[in-house]
Protein backbone atom coordinates (compact mmCIF):
# COMPACT_ATOMS: atom_id res chain seq x y z
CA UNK A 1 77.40 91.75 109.98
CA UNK A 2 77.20 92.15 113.69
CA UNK A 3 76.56 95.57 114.84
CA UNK A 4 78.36 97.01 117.67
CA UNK A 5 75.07 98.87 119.08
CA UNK A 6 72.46 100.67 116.95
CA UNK A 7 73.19 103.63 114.62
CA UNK A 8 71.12 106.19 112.59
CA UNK A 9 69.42 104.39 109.85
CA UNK A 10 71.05 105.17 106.29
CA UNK A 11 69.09 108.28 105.22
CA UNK A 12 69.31 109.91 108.47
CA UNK A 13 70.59 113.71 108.35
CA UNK A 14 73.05 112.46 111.04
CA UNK A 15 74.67 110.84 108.08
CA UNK A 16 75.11 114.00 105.90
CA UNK A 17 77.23 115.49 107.85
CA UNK A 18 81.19 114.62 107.86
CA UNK A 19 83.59 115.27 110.78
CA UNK A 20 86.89 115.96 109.54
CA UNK A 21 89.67 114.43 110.15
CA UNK A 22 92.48 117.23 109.71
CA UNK A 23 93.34 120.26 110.80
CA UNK A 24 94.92 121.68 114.39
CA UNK A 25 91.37 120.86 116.06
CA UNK A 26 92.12 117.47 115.21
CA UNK A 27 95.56 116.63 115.73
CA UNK A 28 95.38 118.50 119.42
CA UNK A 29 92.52 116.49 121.08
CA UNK A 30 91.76 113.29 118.73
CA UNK A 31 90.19 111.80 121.66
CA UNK A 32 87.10 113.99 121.78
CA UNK A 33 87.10 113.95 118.11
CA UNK A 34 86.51 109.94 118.02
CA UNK A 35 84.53 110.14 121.02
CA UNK A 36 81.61 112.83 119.54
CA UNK A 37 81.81 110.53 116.25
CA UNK A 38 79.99 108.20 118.05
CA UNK A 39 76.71 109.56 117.97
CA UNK A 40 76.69 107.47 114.69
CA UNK A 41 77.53 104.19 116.19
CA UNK A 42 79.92 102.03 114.87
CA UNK A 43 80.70 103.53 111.48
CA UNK A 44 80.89 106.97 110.94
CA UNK A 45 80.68 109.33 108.29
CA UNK A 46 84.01 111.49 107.78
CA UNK A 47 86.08 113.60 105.71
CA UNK A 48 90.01 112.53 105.49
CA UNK A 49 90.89 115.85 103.36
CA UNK A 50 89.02 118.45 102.22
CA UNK A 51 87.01 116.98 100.01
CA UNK A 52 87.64 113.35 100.62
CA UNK A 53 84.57 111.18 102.05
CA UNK A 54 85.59 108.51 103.82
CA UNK A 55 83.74 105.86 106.60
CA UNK A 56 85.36 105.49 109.71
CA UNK A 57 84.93 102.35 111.61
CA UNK A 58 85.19 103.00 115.62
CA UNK A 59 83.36 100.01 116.50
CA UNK A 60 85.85 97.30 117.93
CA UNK A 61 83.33 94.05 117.07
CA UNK A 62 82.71 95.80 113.12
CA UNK A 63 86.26 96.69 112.48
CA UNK A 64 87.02 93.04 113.34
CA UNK A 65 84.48 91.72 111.24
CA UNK A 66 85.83 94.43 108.38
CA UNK A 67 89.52 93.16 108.74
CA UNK A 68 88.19 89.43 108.35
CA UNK A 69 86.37 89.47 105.93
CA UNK A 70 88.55 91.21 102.35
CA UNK A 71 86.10 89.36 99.94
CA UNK A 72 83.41 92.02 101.08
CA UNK A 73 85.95 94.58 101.55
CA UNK A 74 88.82 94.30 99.41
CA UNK A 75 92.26 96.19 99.44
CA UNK A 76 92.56 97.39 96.13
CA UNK A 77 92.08 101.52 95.91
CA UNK A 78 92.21 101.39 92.06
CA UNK A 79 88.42 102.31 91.39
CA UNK A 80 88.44 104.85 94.10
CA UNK A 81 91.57 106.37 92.48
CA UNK A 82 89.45 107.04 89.37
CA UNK A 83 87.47 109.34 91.00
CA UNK A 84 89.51 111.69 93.24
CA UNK A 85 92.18 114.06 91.87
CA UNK A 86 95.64 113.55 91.58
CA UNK A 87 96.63 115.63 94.34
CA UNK A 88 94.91 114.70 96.70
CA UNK A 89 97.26 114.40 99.87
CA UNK A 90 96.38 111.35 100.70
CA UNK A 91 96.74 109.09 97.91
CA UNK A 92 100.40 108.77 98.71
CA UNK A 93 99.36 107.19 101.71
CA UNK A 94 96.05 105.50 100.00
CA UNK A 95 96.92 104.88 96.39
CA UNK A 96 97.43 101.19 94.84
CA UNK A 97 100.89 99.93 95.03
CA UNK A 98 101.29 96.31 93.92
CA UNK A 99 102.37 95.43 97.71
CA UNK A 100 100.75 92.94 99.80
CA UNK A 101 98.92 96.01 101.33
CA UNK A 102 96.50 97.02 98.77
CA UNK A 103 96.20 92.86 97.13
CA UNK A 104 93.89 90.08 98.30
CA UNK A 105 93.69 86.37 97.48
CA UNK A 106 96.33 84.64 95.74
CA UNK A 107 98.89 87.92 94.53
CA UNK A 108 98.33 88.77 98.24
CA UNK A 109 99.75 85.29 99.48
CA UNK A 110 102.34 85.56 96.58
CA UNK A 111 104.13 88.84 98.25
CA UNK A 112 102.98 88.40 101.97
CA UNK A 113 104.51 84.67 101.43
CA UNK A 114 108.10 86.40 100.60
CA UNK A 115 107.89 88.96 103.22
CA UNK A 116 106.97 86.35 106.05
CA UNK A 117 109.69 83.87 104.90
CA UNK A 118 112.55 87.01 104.52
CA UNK A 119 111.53 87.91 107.95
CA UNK A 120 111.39 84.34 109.70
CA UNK A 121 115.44 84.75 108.60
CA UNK A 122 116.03 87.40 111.69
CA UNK A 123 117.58 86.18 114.55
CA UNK A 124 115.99 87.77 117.19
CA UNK A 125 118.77 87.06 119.84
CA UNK A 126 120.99 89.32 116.87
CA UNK A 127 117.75 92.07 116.78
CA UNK A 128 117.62 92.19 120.32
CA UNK A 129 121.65 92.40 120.67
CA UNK A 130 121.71 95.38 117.70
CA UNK A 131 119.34 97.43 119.57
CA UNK A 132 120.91 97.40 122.61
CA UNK A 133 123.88 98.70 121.32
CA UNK A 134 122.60 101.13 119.70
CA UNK A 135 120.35 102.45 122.30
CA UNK A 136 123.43 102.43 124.29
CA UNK A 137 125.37 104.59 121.64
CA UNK A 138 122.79 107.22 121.45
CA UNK A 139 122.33 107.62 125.08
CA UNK A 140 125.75 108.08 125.01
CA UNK A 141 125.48 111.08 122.38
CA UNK A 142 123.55 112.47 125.03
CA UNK A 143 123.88 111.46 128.22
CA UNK A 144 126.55 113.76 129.72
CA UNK A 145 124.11 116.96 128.95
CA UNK A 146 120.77 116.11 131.36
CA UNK A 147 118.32 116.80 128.63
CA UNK A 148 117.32 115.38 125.57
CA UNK A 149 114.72 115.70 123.12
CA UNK A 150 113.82 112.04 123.02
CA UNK A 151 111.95 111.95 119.47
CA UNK A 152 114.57 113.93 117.89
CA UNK A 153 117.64 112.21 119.19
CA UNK A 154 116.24 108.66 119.94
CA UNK A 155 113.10 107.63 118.94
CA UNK A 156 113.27 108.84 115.47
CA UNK A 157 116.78 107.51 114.93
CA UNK A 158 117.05 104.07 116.60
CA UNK A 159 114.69 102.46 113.92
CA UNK A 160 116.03 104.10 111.40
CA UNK A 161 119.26 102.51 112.27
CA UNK A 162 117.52 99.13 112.40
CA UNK A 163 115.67 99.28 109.17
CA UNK A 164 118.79 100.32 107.57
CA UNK A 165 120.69 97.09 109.08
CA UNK A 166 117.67 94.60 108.12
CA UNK A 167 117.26 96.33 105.22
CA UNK A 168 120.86 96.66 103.92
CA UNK A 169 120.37 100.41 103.45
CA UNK A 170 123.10 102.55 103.51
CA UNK A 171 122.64 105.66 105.79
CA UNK A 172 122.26 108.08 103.29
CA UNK A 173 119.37 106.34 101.75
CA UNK A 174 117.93 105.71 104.86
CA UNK A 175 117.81 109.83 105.89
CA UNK A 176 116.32 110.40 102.62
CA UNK A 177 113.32 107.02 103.42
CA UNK A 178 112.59 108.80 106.81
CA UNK A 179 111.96 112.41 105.09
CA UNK A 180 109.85 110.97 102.34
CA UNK A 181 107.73 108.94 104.95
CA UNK A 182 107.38 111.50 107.41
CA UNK A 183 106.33 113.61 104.69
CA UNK A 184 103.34 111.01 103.85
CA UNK A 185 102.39 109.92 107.47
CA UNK A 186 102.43 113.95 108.17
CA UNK A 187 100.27 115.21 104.71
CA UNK A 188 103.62 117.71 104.27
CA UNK A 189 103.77 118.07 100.30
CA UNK A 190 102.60 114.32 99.95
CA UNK A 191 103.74 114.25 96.17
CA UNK A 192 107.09 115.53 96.43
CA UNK A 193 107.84 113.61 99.75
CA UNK A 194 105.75 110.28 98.05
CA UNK A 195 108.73 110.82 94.61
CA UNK A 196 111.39 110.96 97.11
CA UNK A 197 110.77 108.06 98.90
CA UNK A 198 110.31 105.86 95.83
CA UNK A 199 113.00 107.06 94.00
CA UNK A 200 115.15 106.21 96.57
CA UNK A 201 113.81 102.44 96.80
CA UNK A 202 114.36 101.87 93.58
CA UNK A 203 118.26 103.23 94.18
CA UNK A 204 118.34 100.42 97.09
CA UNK A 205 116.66 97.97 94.61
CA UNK A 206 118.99 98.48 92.36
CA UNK A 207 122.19 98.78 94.50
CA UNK A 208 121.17 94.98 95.99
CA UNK A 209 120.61 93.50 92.39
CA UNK A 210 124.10 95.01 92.03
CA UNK A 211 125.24 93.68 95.25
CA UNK A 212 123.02 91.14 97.63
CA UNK A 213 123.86 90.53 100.67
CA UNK A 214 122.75 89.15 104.18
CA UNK A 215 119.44 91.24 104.88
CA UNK A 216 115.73 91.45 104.05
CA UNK A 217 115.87 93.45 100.54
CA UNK A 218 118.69 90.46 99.22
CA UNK A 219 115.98 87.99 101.00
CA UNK A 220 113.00 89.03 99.58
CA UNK A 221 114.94 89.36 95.68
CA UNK A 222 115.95 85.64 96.21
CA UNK A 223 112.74 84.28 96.92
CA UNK A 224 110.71 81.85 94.58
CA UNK A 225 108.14 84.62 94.22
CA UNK A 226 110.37 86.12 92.24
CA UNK A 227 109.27 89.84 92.69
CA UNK A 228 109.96 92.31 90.03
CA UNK A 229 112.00 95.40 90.78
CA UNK A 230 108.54 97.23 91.11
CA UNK A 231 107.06 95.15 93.66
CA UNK A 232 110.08 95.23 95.70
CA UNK A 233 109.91 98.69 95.61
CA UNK A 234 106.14 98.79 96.53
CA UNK A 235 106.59 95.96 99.32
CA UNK A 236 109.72 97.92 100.50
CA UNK A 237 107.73 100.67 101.14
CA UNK A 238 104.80 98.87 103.44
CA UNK A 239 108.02 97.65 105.46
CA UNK A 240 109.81 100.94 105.97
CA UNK A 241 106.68 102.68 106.60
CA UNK A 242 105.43 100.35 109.31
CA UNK A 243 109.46 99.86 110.76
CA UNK A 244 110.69 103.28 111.22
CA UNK A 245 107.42 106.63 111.68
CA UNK A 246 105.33 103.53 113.82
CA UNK A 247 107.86 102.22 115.73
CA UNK A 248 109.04 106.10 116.86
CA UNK A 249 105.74 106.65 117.84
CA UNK A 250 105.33 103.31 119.76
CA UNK A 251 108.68 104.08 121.46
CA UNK A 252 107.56 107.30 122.22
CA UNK A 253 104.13 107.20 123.49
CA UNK A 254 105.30 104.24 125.48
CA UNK A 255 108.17 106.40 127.38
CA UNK A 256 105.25 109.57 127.52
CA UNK A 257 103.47 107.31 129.18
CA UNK A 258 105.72 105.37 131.69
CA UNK A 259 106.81 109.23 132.89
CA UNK A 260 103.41 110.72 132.96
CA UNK A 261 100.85 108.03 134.47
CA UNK A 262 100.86 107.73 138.27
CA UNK A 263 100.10 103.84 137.64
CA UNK A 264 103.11 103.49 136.04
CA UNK A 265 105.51 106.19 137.38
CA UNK A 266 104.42 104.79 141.12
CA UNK A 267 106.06 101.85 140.11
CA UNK A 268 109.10 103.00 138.34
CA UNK A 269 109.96 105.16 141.82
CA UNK A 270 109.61 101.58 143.04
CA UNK A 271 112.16 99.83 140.87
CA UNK A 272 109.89 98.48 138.37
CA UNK A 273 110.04 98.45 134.98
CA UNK A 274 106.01 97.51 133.72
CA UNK A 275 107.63 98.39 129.63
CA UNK A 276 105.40 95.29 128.51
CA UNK A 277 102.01 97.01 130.26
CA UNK A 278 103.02 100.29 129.23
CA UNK A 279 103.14 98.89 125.55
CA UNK A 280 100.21 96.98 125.76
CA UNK A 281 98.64 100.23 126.91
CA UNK A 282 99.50 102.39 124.08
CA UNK A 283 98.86 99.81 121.69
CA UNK A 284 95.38 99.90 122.99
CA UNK A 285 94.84 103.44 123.77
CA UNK A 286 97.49 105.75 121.90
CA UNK A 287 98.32 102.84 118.96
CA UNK A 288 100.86 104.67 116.39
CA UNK A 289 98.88 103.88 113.57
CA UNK A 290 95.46 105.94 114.78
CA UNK A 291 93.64 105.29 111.13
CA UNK A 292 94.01 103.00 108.36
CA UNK A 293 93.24 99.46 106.97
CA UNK A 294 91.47 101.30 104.18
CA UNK A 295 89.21 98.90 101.59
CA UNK A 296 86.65 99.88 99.23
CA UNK A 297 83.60 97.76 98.88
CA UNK A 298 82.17 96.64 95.82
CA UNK A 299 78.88 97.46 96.15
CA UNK A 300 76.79 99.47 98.25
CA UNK A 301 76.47 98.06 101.64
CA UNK A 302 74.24 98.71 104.92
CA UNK A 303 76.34 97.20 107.67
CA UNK A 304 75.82 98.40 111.30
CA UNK A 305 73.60 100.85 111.09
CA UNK A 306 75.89 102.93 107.87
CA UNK A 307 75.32 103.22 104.51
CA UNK A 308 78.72 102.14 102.75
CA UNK A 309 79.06 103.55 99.25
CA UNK A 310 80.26 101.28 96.74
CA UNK A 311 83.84 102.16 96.11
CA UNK A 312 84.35 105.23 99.10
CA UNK A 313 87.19 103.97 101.74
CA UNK A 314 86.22 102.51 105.06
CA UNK A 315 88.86 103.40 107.30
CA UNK A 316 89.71 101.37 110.26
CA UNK A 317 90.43 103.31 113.21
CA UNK A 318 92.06 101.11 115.51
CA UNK A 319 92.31 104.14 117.86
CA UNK A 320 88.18 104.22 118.04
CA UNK A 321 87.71 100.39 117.61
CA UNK A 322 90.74 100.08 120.92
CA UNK A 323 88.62 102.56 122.80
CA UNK A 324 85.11 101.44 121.88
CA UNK A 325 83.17 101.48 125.39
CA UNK A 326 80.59 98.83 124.30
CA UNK A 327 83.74 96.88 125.12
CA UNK A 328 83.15 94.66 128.59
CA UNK A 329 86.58 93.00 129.17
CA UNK A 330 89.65 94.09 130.87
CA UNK A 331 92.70 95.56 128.96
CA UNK A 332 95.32 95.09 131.33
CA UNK A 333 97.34 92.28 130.30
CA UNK A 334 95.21 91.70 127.23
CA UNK A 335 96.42 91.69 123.72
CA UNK A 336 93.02 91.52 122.12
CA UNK A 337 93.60 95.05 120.55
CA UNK A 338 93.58 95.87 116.56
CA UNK A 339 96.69 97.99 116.60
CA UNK A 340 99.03 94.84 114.42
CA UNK A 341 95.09 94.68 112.36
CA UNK A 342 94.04 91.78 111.98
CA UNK A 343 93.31 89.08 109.77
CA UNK A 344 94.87 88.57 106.18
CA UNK A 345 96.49 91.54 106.26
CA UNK A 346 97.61 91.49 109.90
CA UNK A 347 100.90 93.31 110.42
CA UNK A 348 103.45 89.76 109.75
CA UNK A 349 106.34 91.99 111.75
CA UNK A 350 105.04 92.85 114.95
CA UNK A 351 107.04 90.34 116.92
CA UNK A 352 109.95 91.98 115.83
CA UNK A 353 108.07 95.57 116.46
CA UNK A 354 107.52 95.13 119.82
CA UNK A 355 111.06 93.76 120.28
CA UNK A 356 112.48 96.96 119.54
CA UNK A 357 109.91 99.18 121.33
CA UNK A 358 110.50 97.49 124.62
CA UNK A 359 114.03 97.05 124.18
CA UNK A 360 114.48 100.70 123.62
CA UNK A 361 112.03 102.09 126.24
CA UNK A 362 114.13 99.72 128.76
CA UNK A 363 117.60 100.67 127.89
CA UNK A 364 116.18 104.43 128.25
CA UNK A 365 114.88 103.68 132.13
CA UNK A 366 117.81 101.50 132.83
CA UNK A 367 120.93 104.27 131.76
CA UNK A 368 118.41 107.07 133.25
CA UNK A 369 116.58 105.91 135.81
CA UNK A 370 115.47 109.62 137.38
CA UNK A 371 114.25 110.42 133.91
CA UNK A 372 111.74 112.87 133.81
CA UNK A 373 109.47 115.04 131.39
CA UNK A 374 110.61 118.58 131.15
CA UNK A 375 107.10 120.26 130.84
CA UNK A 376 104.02 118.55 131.96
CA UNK A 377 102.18 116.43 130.13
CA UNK A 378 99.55 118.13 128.74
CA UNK A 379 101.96 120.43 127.04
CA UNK A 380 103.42 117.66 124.72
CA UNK A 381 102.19 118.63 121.13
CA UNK A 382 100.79 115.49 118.64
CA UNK A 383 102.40 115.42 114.78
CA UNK A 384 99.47 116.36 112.32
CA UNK A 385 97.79 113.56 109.95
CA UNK A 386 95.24 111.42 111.36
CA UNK A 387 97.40 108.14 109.85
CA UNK A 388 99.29 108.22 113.43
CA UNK A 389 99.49 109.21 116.68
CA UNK A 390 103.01 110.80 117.55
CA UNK A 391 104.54 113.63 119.38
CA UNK A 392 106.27 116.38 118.38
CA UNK A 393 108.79 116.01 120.80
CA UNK A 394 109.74 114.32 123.96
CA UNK A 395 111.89 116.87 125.82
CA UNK A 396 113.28 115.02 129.41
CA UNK A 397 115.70 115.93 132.41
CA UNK A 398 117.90 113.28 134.04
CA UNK A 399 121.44 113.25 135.96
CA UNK A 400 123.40 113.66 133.69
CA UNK A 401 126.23 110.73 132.94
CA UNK A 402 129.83 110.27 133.07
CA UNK A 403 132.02 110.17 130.19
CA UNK A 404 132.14 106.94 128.93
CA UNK A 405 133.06 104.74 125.62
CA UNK A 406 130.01 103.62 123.77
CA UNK A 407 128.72 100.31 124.50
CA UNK A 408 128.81 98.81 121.15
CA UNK A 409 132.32 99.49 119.84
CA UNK A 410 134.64 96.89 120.10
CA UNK A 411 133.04 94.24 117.65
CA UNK A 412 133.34 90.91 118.33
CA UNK A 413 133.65 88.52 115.46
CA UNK A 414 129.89 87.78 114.24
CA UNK A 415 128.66 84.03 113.79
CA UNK A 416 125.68 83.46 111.49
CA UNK A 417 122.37 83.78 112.21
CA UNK A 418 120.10 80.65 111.88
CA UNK A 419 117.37 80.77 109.35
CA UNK A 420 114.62 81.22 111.94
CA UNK A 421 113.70 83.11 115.39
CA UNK A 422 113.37 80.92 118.76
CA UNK A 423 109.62 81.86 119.62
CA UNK A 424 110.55 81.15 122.92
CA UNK A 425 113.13 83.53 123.63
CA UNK A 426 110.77 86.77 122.74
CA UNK A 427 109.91 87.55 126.15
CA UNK A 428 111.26 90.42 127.67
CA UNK A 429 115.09 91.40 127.20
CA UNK A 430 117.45 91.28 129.77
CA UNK A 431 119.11 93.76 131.88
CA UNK A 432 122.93 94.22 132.32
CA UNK A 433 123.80 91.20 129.66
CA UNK A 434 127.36 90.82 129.46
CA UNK A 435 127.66 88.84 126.60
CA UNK A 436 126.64 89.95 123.03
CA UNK A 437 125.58 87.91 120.00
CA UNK A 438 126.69 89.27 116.80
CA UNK A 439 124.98 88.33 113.47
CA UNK A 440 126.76 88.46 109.88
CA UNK A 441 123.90 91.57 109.86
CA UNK A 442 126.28 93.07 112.18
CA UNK A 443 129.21 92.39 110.70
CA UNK A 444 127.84 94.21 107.47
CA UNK A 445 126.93 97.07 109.12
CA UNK A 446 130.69 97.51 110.21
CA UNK A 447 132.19 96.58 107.30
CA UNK A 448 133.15 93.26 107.83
């Protein structure tokens, strides 16, 4: 493989020792954390819990080659598993599932096949249209009192409320998803919040055997793969945990960093909205998955300048491999970053992602356009676990608004969605639409 410059050769004492990658150190200044790491070069040697080896790529041109290549570094963690103890935190987060994360070659296809085809069945006119309204609705919870904690009351909900519409989920279900994934992504009692979340998957499982309908779980139980009630459960969890704790960190980094960077703030004063830079920014700078991509090789390998145990995770950090500074080319307007992955096991939703991210972030600037943060910048606090990158909070000051009915009551009868998104009509939403499509999806989610 390539090397993206030299490292210490394996053998060197530079290779003994292990950063970790937990702790308050850690989750308040990542940045400097990644940045000493690369003393090693492109891979480096770390610990993910105490305890827990682990080799961390940071080089963009190596974790590229990594991503591409799963016959050398295949998915499945079932031979690492052996080996480490049952509580270790993360094996929630790391542990085989029979998902089209931790598969390669054909039973990958098999299950990445039924989640591509269940998602090509979004309308994205319908997506778009659903997160409007109910951006609009929760601005509206909290419009009238000038503050808001943004994470809290937005960007934690609003994909929560999509997931559950795609998804078929009822609410309840869907509160008790969020606190079992938060409790993985976070390393809070991993075990007890890992039980949680499947238990209540297979309750959703079971409830759409009972009672299919027009969304993804009914989709993906329909399809000629014929997934088992496990499987679903296992997939279901890949999509809820890359729909809901990513896209509230995406959604909140992104509106961080429209209010706190004079590139983009300069143009907001100006009437601007840059929410498709700003994304593209965080995606390669602050991406809400930091670390992960893990595979295990199957024999010992020397590959840039690291030693790779046969069996011990390689990590992808697509924050280090983003900010590698071998890099040469520009970022701006470039969407050459690994934060969707890449190859195989590229993130097969991210059109649908970044729909929601900017569509939220622009609804936000839009209703409150003299939004600003309520403590400086540097006073935001990150969520622990070195899986993301995601704030504690987002607290923000605007004019407050006048009383007003919620934009999305009054349903309108919903029409169908066809079987497949319009490519062309993913650019970015638009402002002050007057008319609304409305999707059978919809028309569940009310009742209809």
């Amino acid at each position: 493989m390539t090397s993206d410059r030299p490292g210490p050769p394996p053998g060197c004492p530079a290779h003994a020792s292990r950063t970790p990658l937990y702790g308050p150190a850690f989750t308040a200044d990542a940045s400097s954390v990644y940045a000493e790491l690369r003393r090693h070069g492109a891979i480096a040697p770390v610990e993910i819990a105490p305890g827990t080896p682990a080799m961390l790529v940071i080089g963009y041109h190596t974790a590229l080659e990594v991503l591409r290549d799963p016959a050398t570094f295949p998915r499945d963690p079932r031979r690492w598993q052996e080996r480490v103890p049952a509580d270790c935190p993360v094996l929630p987060m790391m542990g085989y599932r029979p998902n089209a994360l931790f598969t390669d070659g054909a039973a990958h296809a098999r299950v990445r096949g039924a989640t591509t085809d269940a998602l090509a069945r979004i309308e994205l006119n319908d997506l778009r249209s659903y997160v409007e309204d109910t951006a609009d609705m929760l601005i509206d919870r909290f419009g009238a009192s000038g503050k808001a904690d943004l994470i809290s009351e937005y960007a934690r909900i609003l994909p929560l409320m999509v997931f559950n519409l795609l998804f078929g989920c009822p609410p309840d279900l869907g509160d008790r998803l969020v606190e079992g994934m938060s409790g993985i992504f976070e390393l809070v009692e991993p075990e007890k919040a890992n039980e949680l979340l499947t238990r209540t998957l297979f309750e959703l499982v079971a409830l759409k055997r009972a009672r299919p309908g027009p969304d993804m779980t009914s989709w993906l139980m329909e399809h000629p793969a014929e997934l088992t009630d496990e499987e679903m459960v296992h997939q279901l969890v890949t999509l809820q945990g890359g729909g809901t704790e990513p896209e509230m960190n995406l959604i909140g980094n992104g509106v961080r960093l429209l209010l706190s960077d004079d590139r983009f703030a300069s143009d907001l004063s100006g009437g601007s909205l840059p929410i498709e830079d700003a994304i593209d920014e965080i995606l390669w700078t602050d991406p809400p998955i930091a670390n992960y991509a893990t595979s295990y090789p199957r024999s010992d390998l020397n590959v840039a300048g690291a030693r790779l145990p046969e069996g011990e995770p390689v990590v992808i950090s697509f924050t280090g491999a983003n900010t590698d500074p071998s890099l040469s080319f520009e970022r701006t307007g470039n969407r050459a970053h690994l934060a969707w992955g890449a190859g195989p096991h590229a993130c097969p939703a991210q059109m649908q992602a970044r729909l929601i991210a900017s569509v939220a972030i622009e609804k936000l600037l839009d209703r409150l356009p003299d939004m600003r943060l309520a403590v400086p910048a540097d006073q935001l606090t990150w969520r622990p676990g070195f899986f993301h990158r995601g704030l504690t909070a987002l607290p923000v000051e605007f004019e407050p608004l006048p009383a007003q009915a919620t934009a999305a009551e009054e349903p309108r009868d919903p029409a169908p969605p066809p079987p497949a998104p319009r490519p062309a009509e993913t650019s970015r939403p638009s402002r002050g639409r007057s008319q609304r499509r409305r999707s059978t999806l919809m028309g569940w989610w009310r009742g209809q």
